[in-house]
C-alpha atoms as a PDB file:
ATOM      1  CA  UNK A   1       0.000   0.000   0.000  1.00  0.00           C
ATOM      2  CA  UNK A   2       1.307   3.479  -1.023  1.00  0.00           C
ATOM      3  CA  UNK A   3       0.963   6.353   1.135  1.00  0.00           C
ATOM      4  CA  UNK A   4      -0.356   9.650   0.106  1.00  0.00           C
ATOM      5  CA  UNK A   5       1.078  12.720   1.763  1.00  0.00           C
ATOM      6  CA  UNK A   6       0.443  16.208   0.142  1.00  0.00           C
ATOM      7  CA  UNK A   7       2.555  18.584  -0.153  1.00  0.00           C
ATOM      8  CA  UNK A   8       1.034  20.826   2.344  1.00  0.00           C
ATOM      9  CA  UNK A   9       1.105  18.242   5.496  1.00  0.00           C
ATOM     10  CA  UNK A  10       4.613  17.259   4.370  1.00  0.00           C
ATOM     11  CA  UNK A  11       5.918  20.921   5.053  1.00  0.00           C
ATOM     12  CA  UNK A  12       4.126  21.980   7.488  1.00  0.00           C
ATOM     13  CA  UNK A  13       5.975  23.360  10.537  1.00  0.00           C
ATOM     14  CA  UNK A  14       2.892  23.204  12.774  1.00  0.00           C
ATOM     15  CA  UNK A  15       3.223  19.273  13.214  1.00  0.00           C
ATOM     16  CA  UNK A  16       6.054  16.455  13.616  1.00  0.00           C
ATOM     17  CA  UNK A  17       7.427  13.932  11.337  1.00  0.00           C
ATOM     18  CA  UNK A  18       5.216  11.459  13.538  1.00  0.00           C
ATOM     19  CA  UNK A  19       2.288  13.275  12.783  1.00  0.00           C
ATOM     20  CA  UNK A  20       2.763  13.818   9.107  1.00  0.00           C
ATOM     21  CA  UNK A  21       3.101  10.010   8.862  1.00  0.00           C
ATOM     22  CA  UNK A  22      -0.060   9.228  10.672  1.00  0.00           C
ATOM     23  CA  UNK A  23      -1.768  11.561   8.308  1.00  0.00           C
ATOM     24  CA  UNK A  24      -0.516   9.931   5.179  1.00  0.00           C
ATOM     25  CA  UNK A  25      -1.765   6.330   6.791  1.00  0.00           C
ATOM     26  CA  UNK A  26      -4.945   7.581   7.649  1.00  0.00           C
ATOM     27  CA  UNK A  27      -5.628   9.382   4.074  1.00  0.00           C
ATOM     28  CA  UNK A  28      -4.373   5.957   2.552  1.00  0.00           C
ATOM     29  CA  UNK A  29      -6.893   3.848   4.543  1.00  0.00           C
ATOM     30  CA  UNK A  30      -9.661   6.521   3.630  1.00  0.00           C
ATOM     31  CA  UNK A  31      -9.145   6.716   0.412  1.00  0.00           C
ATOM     32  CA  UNK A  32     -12.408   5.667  -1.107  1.00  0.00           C
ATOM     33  CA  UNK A  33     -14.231   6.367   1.908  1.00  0.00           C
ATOM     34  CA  UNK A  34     -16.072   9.418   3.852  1.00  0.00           C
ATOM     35  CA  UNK A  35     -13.710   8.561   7.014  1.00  0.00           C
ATOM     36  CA  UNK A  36     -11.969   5.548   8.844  1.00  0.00           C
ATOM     37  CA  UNK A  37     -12.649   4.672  12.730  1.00  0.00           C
ATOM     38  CA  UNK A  38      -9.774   3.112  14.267  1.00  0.00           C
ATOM     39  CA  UNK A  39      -8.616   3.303  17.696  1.00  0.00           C
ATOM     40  CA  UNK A  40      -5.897   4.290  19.402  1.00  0.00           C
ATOM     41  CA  UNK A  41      -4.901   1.293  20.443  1.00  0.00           C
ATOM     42  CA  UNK A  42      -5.429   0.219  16.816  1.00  0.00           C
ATOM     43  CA  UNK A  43      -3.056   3.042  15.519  1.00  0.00           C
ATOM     44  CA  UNK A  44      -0.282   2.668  18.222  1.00  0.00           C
ATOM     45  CA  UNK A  45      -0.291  -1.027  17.701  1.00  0.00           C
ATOM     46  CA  UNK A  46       0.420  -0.750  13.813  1.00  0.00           C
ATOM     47  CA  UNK A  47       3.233   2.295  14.506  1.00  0.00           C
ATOM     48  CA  UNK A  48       4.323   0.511  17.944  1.00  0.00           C
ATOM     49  CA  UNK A  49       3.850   3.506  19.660  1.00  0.00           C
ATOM     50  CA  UNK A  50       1.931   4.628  23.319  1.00  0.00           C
ATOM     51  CA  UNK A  51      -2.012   4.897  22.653  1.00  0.00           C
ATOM     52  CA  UNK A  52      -1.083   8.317  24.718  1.00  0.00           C
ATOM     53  CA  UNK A  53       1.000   9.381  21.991  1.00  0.00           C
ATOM     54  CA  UNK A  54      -1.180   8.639  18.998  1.00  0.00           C
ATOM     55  CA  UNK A  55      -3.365  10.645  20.868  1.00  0.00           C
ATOM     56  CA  UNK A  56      -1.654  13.788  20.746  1.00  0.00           C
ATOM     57  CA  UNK A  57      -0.797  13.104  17.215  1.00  0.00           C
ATOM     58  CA  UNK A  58      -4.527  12.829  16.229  1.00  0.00           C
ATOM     59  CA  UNK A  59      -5.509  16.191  18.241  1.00  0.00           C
ATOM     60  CA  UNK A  60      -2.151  17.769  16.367  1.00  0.00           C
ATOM     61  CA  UNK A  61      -3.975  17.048  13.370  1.00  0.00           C
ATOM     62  CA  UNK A  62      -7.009  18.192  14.270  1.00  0.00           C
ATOM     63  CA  UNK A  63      -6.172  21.200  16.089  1.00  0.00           C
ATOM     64  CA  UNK A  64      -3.980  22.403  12.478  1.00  0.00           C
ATOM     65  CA  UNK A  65      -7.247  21.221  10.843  1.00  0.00           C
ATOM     66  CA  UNK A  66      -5.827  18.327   8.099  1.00  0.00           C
ATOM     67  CA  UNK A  67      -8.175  16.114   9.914  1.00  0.00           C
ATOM     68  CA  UNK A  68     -11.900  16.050  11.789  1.00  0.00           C
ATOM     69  CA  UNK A  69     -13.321  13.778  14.207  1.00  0.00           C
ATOM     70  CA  UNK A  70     -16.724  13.198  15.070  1.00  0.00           C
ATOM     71  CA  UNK A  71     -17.351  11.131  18.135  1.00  0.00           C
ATOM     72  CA  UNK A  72     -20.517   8.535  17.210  1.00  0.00           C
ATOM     73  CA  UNK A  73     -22.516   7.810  20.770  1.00  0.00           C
ATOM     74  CA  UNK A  74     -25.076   5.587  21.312  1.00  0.00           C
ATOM     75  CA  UNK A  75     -29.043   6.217  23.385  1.00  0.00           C
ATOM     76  CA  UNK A  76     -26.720   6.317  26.097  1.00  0.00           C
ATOM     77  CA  UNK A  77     -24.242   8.516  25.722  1.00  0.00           C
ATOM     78  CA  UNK A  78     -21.653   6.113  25.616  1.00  0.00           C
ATOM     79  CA  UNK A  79     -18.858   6.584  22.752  1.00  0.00           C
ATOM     80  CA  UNK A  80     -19.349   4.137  19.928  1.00  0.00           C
ATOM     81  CA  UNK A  81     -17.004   5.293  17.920  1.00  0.00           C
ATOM     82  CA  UNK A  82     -14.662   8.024  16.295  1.00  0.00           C
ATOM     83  CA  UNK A  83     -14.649   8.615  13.010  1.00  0.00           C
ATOM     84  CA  UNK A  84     -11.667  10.329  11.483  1.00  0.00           C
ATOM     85  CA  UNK A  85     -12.160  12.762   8.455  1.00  0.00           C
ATOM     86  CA  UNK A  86      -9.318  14.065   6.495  1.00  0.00           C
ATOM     87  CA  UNK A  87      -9.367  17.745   5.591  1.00  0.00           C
ATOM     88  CA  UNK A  88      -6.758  18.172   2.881  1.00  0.00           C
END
């Protein structure tokens, strides 16, 4: 499977190499989709990184807006899942 980082996320100062790497996995598992829901325990398994740290990775993104999430809850209010959108 090829990644896809654009040029913009690839030079961006606002986020590390980490980051930019997560972003091109993420767009290449999207691809043909609206959005991908994977955990962080999902992500930091595949990277073999901390789920903390793919945490702050994901809120880098989405605080320098190449991604979205949308938390999906159930009648309860209990989280069934994150969706991840990218932006660029």
């Amino acid at each position: 499977m090829d990644w896809v980082i654009p040029e913009k996320v690839a030079t961006s100062t606002k986020i590390n190499s980490n980051e930019k790497l997560l972003y091109g996995y993420l767009k290449t598992l999207i691809k043909d989709k609206d959005y991908i829901a994977l955990t962080n325990k999902e992500l930091s398994d595949y990277f073999t990184l901390k789920p903390r740290t793919i945490s702050q990775s994901i809120s880098a993104l989405d605080r320098n807006e190449f991604i979205k999430r949308e938390i999906v809850r159930d009648e309860r209010n209990q989280v069934v899942e994150r969706r991840i959108y990218t932006l660029i």
